[in-house]
C-alpha atoms as a PDB file:
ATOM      1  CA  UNK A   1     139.187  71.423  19.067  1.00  0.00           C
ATOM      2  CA  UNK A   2     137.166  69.233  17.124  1.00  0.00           C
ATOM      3  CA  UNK A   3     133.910  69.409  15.723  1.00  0.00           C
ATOM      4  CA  UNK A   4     132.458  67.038  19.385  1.00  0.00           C
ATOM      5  CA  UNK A   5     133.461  70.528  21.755  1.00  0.00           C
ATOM      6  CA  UNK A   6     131.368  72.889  19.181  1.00  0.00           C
ATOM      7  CA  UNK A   7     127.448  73.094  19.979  1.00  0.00           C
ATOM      8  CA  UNK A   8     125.633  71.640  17.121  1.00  0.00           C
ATOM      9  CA  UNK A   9     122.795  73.590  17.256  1.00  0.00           C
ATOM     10  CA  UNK A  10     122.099  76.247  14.610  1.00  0.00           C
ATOM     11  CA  UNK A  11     119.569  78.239  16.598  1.00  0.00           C
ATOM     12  CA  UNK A  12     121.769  80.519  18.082  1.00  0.00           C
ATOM     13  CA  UNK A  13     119.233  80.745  21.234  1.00  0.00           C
ATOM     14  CA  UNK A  14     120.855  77.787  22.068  1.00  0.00           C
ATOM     15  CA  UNK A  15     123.515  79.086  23.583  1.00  0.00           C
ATOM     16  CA  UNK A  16     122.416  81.957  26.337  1.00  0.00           C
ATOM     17  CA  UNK A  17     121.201  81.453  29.450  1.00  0.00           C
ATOM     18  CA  UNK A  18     117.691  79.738  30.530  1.00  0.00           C
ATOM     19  CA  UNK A  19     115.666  81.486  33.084  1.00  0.00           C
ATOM     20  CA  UNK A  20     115.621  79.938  36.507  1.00  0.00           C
ATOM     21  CA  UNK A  21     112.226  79.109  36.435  1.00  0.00           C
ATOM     22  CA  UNK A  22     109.257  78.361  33.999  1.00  0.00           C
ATOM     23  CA  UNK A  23     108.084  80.776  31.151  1.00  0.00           C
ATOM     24  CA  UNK A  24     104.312  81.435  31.544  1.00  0.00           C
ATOM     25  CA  UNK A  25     102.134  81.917  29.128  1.00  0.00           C
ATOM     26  CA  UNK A  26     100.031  84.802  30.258  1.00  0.00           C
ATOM     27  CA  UNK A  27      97.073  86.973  28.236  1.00  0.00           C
ATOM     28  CA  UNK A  28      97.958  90.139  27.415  1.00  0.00           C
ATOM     29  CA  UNK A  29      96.538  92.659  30.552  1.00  0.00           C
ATOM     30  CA  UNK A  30      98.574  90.120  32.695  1.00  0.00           C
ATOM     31  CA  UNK A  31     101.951  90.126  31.163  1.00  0.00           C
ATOM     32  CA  UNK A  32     101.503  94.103  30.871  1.00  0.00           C
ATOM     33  CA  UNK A  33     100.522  94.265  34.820  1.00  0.00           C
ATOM     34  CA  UNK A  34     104.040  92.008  35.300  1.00  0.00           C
ATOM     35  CA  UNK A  35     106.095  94.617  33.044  1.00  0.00           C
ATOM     36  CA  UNK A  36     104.768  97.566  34.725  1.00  0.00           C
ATOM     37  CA  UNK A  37     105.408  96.118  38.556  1.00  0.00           C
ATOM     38  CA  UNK A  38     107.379  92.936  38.388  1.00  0.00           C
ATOM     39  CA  UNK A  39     111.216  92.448  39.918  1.00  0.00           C
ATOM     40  CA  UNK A  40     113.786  91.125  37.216  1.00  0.00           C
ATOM     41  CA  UNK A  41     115.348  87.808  38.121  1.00  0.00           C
ATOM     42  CA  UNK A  42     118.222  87.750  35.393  1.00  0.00           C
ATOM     43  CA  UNK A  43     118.620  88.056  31.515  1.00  0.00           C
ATOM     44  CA  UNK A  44     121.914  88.596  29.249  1.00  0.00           C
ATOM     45  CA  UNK A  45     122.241  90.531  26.128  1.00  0.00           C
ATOM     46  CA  UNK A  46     121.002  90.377  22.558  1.00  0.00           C
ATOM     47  CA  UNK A  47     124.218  90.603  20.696  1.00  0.00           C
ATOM     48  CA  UNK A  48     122.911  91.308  17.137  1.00  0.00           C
ATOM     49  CA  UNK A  49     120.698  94.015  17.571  1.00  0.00           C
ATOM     50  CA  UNK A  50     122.267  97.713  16.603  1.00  0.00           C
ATOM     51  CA  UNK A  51     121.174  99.300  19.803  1.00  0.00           C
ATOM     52  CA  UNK A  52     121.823  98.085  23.548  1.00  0.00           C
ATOM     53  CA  UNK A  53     119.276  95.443  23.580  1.00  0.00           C
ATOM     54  CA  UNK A  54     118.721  92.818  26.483  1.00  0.00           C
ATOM     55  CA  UNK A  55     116.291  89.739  27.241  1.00  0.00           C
ATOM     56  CA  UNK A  56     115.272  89.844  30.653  1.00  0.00           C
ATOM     57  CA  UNK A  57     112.821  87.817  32.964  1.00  0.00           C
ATOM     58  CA  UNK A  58     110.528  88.769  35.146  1.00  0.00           C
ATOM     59  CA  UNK A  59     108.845  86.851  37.843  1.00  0.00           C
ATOM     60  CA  UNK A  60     105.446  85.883  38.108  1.00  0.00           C
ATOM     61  CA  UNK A  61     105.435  83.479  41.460  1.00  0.00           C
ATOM     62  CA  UNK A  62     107.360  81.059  42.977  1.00  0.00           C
ATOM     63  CA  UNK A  63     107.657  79.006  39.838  1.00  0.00           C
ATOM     64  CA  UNK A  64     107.316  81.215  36.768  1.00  0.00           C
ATOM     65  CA  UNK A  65     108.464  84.183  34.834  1.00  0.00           C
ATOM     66  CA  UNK A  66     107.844  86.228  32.233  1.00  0.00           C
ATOM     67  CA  UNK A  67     110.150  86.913  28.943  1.00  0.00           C
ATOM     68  CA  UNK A  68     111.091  90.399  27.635  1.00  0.00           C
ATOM     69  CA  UNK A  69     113.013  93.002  25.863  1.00  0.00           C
ATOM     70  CA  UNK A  70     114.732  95.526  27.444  1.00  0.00           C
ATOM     71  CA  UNK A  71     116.063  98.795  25.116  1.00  0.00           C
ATOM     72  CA  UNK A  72     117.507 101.236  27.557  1.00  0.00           C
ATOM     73  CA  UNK A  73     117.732 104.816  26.225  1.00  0.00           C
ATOM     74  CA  UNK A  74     121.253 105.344  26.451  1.00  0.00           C
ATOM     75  CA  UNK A  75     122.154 102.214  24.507  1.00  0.00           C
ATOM     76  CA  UNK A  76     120.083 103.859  21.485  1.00  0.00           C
ATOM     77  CA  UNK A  77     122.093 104.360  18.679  1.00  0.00           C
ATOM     78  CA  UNK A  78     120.803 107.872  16.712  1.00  0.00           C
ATOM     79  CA  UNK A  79     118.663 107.014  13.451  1.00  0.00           C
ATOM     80  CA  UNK A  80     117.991 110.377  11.228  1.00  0.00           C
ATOM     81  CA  UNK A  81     114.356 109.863  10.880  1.00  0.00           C
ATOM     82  CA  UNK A  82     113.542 109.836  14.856  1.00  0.00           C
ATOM     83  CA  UNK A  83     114.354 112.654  17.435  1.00  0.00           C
ATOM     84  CA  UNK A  84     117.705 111.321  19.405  1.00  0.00           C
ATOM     85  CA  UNK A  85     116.821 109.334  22.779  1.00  0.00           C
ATOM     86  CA  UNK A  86     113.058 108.800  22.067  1.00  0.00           C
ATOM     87  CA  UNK A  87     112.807 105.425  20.408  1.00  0.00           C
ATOM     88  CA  UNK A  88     112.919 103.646  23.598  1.00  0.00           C
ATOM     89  CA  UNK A  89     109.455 105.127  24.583  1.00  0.00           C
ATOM     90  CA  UNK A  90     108.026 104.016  21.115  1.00  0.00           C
ATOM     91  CA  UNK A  91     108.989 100.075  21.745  1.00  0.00           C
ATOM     92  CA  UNK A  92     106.006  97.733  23.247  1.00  0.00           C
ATOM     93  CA  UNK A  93     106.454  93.930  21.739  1.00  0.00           C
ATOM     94  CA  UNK A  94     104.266  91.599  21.887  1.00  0.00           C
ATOM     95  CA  UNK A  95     104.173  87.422  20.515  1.00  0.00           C
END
């Protein structure tokens, strides 16, 4: 193999999947009313986080989506300062 077959990119987004539709930009009450009640369209995994750790998408309509995290509870991995299978209710990100 020679340096042409390796992606050139150093962002290492580069190389997971793209949603199947466009990423709207949405205020704050709408993206939570999409969290709460939307239907996941795909995703794939966030390799370099220490717990089970996923970016998923969400759809919006016919032509958009949302982007989130996903930290199930049994992918947590124990830390000593927080009671075991409780961080996952703790999480809400935001951009």
């Amino acid at each position: 193999m020679n340096s042409n077959d390796i992606n050139e990119s150093s962002d290492p987004r580069d190389l997971f999947p793209t949603p199947p539709k466009h990423i709207a930009d949405l205020e704050e009450a709408e993206l939570s009313y999409h969290i709460k009640s939307g239907n996941f369209i795909g995703g794939h995994t966030m390799p370099w986080g220490s717990n089970y750790t996923f970016m998923m998408w969400i759809e919006v309509d016919d032509s958009d989506c949302i982007r989130v995290i996903y930290k199930p509870r049994d992918g947590e991995k124990p830390l000593y300062d927080f009671k075991n299978k409780t961080l996952y209710k703790r999480e809400r990100a935001s951009y």
